[in-house]
C-alpha atoms as a PDB file:
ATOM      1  CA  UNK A   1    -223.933  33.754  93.183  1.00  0.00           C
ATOM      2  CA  UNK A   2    -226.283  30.814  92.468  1.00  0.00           C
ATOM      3  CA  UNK A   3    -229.221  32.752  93.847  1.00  0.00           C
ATOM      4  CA  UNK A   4    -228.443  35.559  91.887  1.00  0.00           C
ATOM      5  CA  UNK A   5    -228.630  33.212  88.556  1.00  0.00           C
ATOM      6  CA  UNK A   6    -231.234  31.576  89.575  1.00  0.00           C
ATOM      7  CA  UNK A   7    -233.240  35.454  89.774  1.00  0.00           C
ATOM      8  CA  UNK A   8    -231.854  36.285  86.254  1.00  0.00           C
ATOM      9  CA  UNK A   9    -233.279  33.175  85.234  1.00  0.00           C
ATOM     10  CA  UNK A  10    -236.259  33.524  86.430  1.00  0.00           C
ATOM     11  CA  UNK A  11    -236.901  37.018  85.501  1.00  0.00           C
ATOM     12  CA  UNK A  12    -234.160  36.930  82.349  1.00  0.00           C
ATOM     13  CA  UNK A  13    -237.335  38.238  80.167  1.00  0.00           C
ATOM     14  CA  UNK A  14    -238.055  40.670  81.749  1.00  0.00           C
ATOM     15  CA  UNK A  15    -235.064  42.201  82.935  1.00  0.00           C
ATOM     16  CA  UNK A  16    -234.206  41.718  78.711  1.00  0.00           C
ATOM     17  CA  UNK A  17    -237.195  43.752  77.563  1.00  0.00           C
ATOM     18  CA  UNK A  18    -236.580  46.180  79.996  1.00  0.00           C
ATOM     19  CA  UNK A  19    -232.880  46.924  78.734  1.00  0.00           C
ATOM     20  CA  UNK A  20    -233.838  46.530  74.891  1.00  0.00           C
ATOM     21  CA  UNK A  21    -236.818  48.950  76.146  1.00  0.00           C
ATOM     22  CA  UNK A  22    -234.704  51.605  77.244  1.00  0.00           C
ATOM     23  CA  UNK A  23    -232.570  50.813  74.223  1.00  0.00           C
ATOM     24  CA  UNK A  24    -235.256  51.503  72.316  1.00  0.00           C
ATOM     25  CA  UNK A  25    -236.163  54.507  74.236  1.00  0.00           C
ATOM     26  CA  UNK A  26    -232.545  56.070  73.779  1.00  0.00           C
ATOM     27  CA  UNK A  27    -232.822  55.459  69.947  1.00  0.00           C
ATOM     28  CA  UNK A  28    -236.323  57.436  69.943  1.00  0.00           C
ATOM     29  CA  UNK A  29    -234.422  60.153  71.666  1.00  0.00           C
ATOM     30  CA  UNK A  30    -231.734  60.513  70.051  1.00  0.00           C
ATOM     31  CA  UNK A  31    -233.429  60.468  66.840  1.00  0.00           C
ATOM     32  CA  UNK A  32    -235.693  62.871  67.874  1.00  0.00           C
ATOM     33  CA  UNK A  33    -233.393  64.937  69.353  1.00  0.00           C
ATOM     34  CA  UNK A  34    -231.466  64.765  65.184  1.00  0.00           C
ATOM     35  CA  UNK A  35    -234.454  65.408  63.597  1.00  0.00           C
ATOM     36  CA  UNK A  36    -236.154  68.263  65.756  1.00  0.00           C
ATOM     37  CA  UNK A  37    -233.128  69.875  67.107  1.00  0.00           C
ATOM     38  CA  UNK A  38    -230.233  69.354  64.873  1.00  0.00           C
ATOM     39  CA  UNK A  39    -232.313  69.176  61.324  1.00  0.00           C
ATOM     40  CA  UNK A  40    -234.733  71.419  62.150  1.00  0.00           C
ATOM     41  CA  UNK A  41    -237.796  69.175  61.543  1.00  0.00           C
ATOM     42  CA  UNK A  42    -241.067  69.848  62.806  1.00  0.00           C
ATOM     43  CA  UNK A  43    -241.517  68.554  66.502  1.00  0.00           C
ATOM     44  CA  UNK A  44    -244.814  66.194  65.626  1.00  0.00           C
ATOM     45  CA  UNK A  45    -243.132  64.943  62.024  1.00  0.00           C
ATOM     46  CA  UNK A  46    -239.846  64.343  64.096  1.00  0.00           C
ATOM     47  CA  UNK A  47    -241.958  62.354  67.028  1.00  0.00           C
ATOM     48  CA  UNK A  48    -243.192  60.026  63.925  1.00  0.00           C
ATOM     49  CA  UNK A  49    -239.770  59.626  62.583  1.00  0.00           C
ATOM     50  CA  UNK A  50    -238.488  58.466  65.790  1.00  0.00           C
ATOM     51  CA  UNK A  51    -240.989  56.635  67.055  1.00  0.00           C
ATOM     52  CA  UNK A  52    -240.227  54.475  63.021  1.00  0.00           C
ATOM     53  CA  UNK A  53    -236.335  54.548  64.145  1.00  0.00           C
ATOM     54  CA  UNK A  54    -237.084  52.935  67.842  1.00  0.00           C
ATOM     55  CA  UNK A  55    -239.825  50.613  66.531  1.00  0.00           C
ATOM     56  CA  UNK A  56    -237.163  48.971  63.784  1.00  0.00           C
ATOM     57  CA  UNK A  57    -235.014  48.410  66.747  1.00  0.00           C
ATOM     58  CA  UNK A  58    -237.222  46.939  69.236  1.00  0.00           C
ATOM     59  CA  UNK A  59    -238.486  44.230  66.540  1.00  0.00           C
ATOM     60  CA  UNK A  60    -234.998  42.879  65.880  1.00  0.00           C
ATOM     61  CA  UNK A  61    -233.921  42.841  69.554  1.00  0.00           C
ATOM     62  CA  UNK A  62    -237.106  41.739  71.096  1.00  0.00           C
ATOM     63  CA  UNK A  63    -237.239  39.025  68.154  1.00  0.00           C
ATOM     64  CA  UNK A  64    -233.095  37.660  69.060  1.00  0.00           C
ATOM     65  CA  UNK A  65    -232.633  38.872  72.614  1.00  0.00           C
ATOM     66  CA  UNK A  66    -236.036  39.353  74.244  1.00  0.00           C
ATOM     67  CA  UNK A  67    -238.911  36.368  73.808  1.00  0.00           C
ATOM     68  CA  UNK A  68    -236.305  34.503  71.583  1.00  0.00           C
ATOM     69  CA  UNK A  69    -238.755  33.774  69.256  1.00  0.00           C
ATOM     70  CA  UNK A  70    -238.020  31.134  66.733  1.00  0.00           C
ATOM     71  CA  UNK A  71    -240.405  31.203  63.845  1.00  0.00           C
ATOM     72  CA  UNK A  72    -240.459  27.985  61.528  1.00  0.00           C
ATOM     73  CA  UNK A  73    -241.692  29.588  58.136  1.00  0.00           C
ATOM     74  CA  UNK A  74    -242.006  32.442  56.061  1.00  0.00           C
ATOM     75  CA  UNK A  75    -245.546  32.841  56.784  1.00  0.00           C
ATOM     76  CA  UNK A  76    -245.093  32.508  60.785  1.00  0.00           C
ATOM     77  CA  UNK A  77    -241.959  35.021  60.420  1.00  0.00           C
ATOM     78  CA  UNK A  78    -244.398  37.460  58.386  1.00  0.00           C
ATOM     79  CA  UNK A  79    -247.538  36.935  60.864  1.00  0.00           C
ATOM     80  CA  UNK A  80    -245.478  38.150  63.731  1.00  0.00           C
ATOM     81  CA  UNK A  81    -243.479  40.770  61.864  1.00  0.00           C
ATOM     82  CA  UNK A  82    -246.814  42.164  60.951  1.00  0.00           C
ATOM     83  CA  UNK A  83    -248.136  41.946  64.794  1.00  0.00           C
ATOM     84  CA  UNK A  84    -245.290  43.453  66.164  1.00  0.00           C
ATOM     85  CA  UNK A  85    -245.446  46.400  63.839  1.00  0.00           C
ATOM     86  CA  UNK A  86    -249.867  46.917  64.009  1.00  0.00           C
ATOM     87  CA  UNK A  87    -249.148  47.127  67.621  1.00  0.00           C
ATOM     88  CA  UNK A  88    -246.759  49.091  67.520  1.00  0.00           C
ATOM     89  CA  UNK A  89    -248.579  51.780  64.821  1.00  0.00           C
ATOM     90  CA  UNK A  90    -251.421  51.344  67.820  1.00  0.00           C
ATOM     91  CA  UNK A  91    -249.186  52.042  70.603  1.00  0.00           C
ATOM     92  CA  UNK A  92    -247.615  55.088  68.242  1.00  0.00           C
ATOM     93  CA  UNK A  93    -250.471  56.301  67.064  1.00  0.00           C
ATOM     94  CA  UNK A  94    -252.433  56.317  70.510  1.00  0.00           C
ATOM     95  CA  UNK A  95    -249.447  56.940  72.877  1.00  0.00           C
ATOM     96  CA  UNK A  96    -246.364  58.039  71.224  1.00  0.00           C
ATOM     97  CA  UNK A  97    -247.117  60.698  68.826  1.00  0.00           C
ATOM     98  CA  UNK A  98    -250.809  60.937  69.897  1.00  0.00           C
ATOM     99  CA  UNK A  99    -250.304  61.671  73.455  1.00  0.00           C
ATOM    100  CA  UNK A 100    -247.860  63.812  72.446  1.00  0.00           C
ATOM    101  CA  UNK A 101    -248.884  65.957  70.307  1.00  0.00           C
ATOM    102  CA  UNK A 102    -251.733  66.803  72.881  1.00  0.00           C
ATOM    103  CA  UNK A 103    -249.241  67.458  75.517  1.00  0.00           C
ATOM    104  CA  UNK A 104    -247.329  69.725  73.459  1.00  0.00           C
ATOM    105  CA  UNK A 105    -250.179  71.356  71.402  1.00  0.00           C
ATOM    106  CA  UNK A 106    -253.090  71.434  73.568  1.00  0.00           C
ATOM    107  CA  UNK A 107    -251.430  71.557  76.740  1.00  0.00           C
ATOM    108  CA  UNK A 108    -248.089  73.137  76.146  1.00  0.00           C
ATOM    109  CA  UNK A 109    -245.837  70.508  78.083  1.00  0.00           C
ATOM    110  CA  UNK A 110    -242.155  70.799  76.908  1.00  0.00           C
ATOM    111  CA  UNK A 111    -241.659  68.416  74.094  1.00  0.00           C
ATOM    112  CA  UNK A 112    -238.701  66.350  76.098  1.00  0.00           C
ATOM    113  CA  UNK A 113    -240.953  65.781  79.298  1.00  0.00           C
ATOM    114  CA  UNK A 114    -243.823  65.299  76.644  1.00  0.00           C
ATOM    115  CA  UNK A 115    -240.864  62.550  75.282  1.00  0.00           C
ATOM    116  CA  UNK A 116    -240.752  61.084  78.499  1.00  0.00           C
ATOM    117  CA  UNK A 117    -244.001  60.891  79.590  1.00  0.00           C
ATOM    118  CA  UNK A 118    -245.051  58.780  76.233  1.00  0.00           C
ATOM    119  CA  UNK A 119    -242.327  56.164  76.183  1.00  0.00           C
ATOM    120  CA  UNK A 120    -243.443  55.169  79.571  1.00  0.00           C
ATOM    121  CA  UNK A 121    -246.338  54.562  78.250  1.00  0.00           C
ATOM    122  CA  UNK A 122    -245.143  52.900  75.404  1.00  0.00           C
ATOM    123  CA  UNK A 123    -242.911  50.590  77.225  1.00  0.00           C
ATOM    124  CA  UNK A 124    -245.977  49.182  79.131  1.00  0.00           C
ATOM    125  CA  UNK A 125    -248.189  48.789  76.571  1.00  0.00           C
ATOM    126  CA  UNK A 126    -245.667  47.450  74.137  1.00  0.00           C
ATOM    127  CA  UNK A 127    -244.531  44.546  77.088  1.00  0.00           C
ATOM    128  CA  UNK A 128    -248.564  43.432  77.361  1.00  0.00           C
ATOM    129  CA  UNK A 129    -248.638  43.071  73.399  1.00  0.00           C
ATOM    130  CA  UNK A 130    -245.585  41.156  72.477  1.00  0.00           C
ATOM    131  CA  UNK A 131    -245.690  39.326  75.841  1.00  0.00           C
ATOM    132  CA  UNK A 132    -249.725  38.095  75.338  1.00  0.00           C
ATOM    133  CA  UNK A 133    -250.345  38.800  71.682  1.00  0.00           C
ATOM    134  CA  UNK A 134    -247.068  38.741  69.346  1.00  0.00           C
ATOM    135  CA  UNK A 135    -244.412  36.396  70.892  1.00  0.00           C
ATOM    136  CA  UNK A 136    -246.744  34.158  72.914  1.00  0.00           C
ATOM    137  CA  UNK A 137    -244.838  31.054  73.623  1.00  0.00           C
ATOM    138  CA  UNK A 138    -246.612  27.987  71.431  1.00  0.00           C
ATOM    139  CA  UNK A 139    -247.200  25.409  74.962  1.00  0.00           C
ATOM    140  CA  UNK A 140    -244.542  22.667  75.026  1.00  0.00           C
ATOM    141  CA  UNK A 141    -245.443  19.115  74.683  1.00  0.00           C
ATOM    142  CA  UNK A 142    -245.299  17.692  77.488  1.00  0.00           C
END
């Protein structure tokens, strides 16, 4: 049991991004899946919409539950707010709605598998930018 701690421990951020990623992933599903299939939106307006819904999520739990990030003042809080979303508008822009609206336009994919395809993609490149850029641990004085 004490090895098994010790693993979580070691690996507790990870294995945290990767549940609040596929969090994050189910709430840009399911919101696509309201707005596309149960509104009636257009699929590349409902992609957007989702991708907004899922981003809003993943700030607040990769924030509390993820790097844990403790920010001192207003203007730290608002520096990394601001990160987290311009990476995120990159990552949806480029790989989210971009990606998929060539999959499902140009290519003709079917809009889930398009769906799944992109968050992959999104998870990984959203990891490398809060973990390097965004919620970069300040060192500890040592």
């Amino acid at each position: 049991m004490n090895k098994i701690k010790e693993l979580y421990e070691k690996y507790k951020e990870v294995i945290h991004y990767l549940i609040f990623g596929g969090l994050s992933t189910v709430v840009n599903f399911v919101s696509y899946f309201l707005f596309a299939r149960i509104i009636g939106i257009e699929e590349i307006i409902s992609s957007g919409l989702s991708w907004f819904c899922s981003v809003l999520f993943a700030y607040i739990t990769n924030k509390l539950f993820v790097f844990e990030s403790k920010t001192d003042t207003k203007k730290a809080f608002f520096k990394e707010m601001i990160s987290f979303f311009l990476a995120r508008i990159v990552s949806g822009i480029l790989c989210d709605v971009g990606t998929f609206a060539l999959m499902v336009k140009v290519f003709h994919i079917n809009d889930i598998i398009a769906k799944i395809v992109t968050q992959v993609m999104v998870i990984v490149v959203n990891y490398v930018f809060s973990k390097l850029f965004i919620f970069k641990k300040k060192k500890e004085e040592g």
